[in-house]
N, C-alpha and C. Protein backbone atom coordinates (compact mmCIF):
# COMPACT_ATOMS: atom_id res chain seq x y z
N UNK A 1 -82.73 57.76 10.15
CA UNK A 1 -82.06 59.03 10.34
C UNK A 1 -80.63 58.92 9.83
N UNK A 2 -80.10 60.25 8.92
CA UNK A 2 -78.72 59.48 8.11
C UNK A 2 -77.89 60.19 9.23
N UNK A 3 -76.49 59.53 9.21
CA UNK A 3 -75.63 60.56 10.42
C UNK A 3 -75.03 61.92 10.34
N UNK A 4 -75.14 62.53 10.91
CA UNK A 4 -74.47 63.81 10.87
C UNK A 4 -73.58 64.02 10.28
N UNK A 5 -72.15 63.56 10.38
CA UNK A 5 -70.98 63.25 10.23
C UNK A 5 -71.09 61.65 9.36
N UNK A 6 -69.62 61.85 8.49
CA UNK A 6 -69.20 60.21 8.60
C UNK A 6 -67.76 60.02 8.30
N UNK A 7 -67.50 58.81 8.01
CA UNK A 7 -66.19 58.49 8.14
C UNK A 7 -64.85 59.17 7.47
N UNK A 8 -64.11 59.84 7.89
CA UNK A 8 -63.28 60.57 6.96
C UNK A 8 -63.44 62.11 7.01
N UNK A 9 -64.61 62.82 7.65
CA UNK A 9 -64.62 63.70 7.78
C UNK A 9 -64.03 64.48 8.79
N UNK A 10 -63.34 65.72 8.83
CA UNK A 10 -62.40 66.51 9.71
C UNK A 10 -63.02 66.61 11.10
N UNK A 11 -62.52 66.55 12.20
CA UNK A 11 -63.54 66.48 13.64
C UNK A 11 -62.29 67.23 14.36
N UNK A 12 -62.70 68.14 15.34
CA UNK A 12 -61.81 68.88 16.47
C UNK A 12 -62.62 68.60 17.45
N UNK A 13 -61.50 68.38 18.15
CA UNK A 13 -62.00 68.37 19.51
C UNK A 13 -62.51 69.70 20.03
N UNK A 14 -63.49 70.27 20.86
CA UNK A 14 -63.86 71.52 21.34
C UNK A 14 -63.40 71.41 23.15
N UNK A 15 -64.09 70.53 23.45
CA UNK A 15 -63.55 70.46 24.71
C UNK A 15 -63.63 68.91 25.38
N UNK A 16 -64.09 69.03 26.50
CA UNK A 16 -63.85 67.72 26.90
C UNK A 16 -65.14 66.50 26.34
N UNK A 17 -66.43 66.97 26.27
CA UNK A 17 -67.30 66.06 25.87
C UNK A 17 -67.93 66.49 24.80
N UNK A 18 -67.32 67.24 23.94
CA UNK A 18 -67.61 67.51 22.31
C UNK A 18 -66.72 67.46 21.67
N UNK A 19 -67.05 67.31 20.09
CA UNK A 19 -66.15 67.72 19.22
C UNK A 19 -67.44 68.37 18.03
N UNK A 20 -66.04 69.19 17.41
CA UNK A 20 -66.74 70.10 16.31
C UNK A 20 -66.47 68.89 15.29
N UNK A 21 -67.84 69.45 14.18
CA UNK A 21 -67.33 68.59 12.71
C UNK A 21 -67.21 69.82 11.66
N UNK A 22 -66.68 69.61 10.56
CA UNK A 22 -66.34 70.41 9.88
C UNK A 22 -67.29 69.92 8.29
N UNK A 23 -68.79 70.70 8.42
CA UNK A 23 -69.50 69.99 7.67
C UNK A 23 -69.70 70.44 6.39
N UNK A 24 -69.58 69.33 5.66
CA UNK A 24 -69.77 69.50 4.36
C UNK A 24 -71.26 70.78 4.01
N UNK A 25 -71.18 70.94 1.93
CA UNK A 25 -72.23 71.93 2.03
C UNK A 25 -73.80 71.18 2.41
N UNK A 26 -74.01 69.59 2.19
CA UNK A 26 -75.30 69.27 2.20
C UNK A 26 -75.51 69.26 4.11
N UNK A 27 -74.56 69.27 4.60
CA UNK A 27 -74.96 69.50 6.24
C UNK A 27 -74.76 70.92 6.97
N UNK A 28 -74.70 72.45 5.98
CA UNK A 28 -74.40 73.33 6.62
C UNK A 28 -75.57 73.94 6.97
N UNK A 29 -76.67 73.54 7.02
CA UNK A 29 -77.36 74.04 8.44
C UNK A 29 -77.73 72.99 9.63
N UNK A 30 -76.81 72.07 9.88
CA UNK A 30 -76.85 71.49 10.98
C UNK A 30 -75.65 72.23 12.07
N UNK A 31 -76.26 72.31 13.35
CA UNK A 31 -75.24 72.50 14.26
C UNK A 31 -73.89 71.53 14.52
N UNK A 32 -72.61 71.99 14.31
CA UNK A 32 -71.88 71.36 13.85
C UNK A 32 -70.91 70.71 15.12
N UNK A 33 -71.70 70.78 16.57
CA UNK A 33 -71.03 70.48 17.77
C UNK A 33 -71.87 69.43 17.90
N UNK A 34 -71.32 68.41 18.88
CA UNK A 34 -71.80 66.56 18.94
C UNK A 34 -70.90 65.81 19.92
N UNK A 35 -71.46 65.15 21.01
CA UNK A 35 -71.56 64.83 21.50
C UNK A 35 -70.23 63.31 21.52
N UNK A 36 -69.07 63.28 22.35
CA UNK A 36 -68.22 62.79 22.08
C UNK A 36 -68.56 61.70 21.97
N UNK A 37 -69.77 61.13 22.65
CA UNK A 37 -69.91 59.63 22.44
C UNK A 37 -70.31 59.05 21.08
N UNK A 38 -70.67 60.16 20.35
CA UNK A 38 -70.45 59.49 18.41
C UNK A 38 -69.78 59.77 17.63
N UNK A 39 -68.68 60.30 18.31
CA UNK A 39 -67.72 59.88 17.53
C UNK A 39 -66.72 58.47 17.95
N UNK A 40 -66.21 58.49 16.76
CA UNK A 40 -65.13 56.90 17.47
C UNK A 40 -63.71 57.54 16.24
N UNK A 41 -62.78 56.94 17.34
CA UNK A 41 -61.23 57.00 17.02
C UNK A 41 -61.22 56.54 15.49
N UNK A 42 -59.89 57.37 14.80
CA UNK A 42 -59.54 57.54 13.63
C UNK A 42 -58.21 56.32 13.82
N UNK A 43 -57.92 55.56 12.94
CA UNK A 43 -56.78 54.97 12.96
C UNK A 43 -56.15 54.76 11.08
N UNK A 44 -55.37 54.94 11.40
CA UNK A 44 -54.37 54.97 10.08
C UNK A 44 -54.29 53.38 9.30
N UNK A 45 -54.18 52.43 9.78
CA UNK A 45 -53.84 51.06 9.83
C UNK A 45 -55.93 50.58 9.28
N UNK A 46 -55.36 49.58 8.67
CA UNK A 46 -57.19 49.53 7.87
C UNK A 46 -57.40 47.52 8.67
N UNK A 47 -56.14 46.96 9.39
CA UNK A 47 -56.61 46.13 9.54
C UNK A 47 -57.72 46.00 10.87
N UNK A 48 -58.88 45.66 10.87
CA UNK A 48 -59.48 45.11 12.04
C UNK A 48 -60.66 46.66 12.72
N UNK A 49 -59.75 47.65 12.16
CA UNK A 49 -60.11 48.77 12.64
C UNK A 49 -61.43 49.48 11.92
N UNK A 50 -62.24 49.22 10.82
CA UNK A 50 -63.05 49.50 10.25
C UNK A 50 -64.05 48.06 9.98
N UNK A 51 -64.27 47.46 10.90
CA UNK A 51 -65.46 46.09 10.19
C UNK A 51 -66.51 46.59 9.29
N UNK A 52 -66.86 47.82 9.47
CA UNK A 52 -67.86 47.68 8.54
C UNK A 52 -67.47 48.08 6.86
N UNK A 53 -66.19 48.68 6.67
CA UNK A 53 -65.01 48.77 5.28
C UNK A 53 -65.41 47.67 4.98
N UNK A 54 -66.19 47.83 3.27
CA UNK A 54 -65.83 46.43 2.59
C UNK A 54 -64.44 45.91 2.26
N UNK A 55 -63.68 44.61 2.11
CA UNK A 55 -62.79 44.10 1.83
C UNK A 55 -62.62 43.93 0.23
N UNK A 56 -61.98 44.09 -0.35
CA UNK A 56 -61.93 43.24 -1.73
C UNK A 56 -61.87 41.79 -1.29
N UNK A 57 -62.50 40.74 -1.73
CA UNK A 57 -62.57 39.60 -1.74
C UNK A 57 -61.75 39.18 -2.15
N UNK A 58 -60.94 38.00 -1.48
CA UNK A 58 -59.95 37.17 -2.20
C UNK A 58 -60.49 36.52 -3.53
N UNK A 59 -59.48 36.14 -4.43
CA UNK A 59 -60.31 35.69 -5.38
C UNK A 59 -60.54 33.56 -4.88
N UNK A 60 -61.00 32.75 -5.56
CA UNK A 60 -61.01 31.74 -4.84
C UNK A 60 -60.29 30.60 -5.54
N UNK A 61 -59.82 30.06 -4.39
CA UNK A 61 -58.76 28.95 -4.87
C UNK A 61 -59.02 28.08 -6.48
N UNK A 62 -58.48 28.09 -6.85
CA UNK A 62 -58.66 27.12 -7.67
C UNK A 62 -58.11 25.43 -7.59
N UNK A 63 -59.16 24.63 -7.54
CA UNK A 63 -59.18 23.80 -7.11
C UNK A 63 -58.64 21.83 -8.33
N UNK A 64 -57.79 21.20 -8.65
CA UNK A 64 -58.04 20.32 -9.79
C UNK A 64 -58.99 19.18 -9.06
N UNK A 65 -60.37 19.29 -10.05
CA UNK A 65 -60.51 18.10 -9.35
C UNK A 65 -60.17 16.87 -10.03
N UNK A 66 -59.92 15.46 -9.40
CA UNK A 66 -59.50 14.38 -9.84
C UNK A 66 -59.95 13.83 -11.15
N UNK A 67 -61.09 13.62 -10.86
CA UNK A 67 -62.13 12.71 -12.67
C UNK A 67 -62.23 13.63 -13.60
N UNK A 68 -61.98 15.07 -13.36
CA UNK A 68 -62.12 16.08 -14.90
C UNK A 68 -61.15 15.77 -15.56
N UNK A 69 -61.98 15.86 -16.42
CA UNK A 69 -61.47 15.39 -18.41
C UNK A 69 -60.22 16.52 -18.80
N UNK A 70 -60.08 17.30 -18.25
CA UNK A 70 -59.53 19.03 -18.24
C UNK A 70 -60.20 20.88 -17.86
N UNK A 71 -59.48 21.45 -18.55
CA UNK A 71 -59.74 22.46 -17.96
C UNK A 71 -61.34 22.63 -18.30
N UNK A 72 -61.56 23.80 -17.24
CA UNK A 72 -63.27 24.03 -17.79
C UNK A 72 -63.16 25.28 -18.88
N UNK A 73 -64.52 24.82 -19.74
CA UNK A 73 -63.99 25.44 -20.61
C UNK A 73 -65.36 26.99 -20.91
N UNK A 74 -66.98 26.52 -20.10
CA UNK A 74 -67.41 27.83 -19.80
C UNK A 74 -68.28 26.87 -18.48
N UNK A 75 -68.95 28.06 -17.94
CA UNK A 75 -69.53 27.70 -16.65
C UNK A 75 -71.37 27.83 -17.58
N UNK A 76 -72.28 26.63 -17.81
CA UNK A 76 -73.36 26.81 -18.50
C UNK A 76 -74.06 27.17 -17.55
N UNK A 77 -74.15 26.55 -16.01
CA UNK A 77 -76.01 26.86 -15.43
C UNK A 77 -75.06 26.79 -14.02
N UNK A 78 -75.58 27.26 -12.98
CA UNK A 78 -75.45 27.27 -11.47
C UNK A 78 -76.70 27.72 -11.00
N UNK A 79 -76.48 26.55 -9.77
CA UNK A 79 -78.07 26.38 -8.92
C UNK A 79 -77.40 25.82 -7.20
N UNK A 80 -78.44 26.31 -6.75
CA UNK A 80 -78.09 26.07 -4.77
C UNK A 80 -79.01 25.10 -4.53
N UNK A 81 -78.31 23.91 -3.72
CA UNK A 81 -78.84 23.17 -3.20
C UNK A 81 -78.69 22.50 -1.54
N UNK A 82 -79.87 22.14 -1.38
CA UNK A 82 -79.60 22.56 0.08
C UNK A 82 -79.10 20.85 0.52
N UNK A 83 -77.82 21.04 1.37
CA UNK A 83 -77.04 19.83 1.97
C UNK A 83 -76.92 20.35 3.21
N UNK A 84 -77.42 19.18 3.96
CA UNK A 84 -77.01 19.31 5.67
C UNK A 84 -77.55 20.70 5.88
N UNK A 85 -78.47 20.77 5.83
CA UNK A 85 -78.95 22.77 6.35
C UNK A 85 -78.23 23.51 5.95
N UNK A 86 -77.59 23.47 4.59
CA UNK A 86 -76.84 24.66 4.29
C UNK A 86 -77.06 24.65 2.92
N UNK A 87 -77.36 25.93 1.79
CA UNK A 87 -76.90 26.11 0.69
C UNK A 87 -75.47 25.68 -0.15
N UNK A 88 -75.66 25.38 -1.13
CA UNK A 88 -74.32 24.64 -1.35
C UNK A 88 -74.40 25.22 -3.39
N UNK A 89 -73.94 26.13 -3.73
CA UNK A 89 -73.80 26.28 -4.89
C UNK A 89 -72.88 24.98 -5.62
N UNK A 90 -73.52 24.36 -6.98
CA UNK A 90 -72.90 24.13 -7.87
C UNK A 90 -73.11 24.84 -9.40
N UNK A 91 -71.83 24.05 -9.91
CA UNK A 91 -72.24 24.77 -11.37
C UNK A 91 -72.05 23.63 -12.57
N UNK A 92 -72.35 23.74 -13.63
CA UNK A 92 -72.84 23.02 -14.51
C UNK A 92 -71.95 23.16 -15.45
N UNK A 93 -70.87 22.52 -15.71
CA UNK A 93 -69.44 22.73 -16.24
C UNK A 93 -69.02 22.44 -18.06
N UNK A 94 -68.62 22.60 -18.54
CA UNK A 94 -68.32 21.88 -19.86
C UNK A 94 -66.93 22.00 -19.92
N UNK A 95 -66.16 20.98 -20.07
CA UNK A 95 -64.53 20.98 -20.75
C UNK A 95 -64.23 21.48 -21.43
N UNK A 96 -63.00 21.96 -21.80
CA UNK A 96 -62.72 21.86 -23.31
C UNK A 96 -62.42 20.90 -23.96
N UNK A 97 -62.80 20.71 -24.74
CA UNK A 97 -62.78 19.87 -26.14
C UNK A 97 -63.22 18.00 -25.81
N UNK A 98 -64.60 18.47 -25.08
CA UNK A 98 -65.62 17.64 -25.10
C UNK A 98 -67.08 18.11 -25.22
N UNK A 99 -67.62 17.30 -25.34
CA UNK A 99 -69.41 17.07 -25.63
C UNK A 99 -70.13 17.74 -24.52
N UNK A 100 -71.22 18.26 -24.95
CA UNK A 100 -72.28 18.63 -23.83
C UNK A 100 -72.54 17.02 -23.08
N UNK A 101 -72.48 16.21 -23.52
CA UNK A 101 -72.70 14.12 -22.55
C UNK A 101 -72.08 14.73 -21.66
N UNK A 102 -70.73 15.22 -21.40
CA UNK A 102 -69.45 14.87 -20.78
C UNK A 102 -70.14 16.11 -19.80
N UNK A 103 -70.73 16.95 -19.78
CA UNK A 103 -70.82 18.04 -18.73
C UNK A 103 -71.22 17.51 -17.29
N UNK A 104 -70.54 18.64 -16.28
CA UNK A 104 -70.51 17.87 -14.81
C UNK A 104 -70.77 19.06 -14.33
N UNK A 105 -71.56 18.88 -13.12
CA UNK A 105 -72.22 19.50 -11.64
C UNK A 105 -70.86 19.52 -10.72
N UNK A 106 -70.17 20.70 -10.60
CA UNK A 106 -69.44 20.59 -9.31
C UNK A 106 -70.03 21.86 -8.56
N UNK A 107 -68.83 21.50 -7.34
CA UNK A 107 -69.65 22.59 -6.08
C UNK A 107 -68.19 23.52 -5.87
């Protein structure tokens, strides 16, 4: 069942245990009064207050590791392998300005 209402849309209060919604055209033949307990508080501030808001993802550290020859120079193959009960992506690396020999598996 999709919801009546959703996030961002205009809501008045009517009285004490309703509020009106102010519905768009694909919901104008729904009755537009509802029941205060579905709605939930509006907040201005985006931290903590929306869990289900996707985040932009940080991007991820970049890491040197010690024995590389230098920078990487494309990413050829990545595959998951399972360590200690957990998935563990690596990828299948090539330098620059070395040989496919020289290519390395990091995680």
């Amino acid at each position: 069942m999709k919801p009546d209402f959703k996030e961002g849309d205009q809501v008045l209060l009517t009285g004490k245990n309703s509020v009106e919604d102010k519905l768009t055209e694909e919901f104008s033949r729904k009755h537009p009064v509802f029941p205060v307990s579905l709605a939930k508080p509006y907040y201005q501030t985006e931290e903590g207050k929306f869990p289900s808001r996707k985040k932009n993802p940080t991007p991820p550290e970049i890491v040197e590791v010690e024995d590389s020859p230098g920078p990487v120079k494309k990413i050829i193959k990545a595959r998951k392998i399972g360590l200690n009960g957990k998935d563990q992506r690596q990828y299948l690396v090539r330098f620059t300005n070395q040989t496919a020999d020289k290519d390395k598996w990091l995680a």
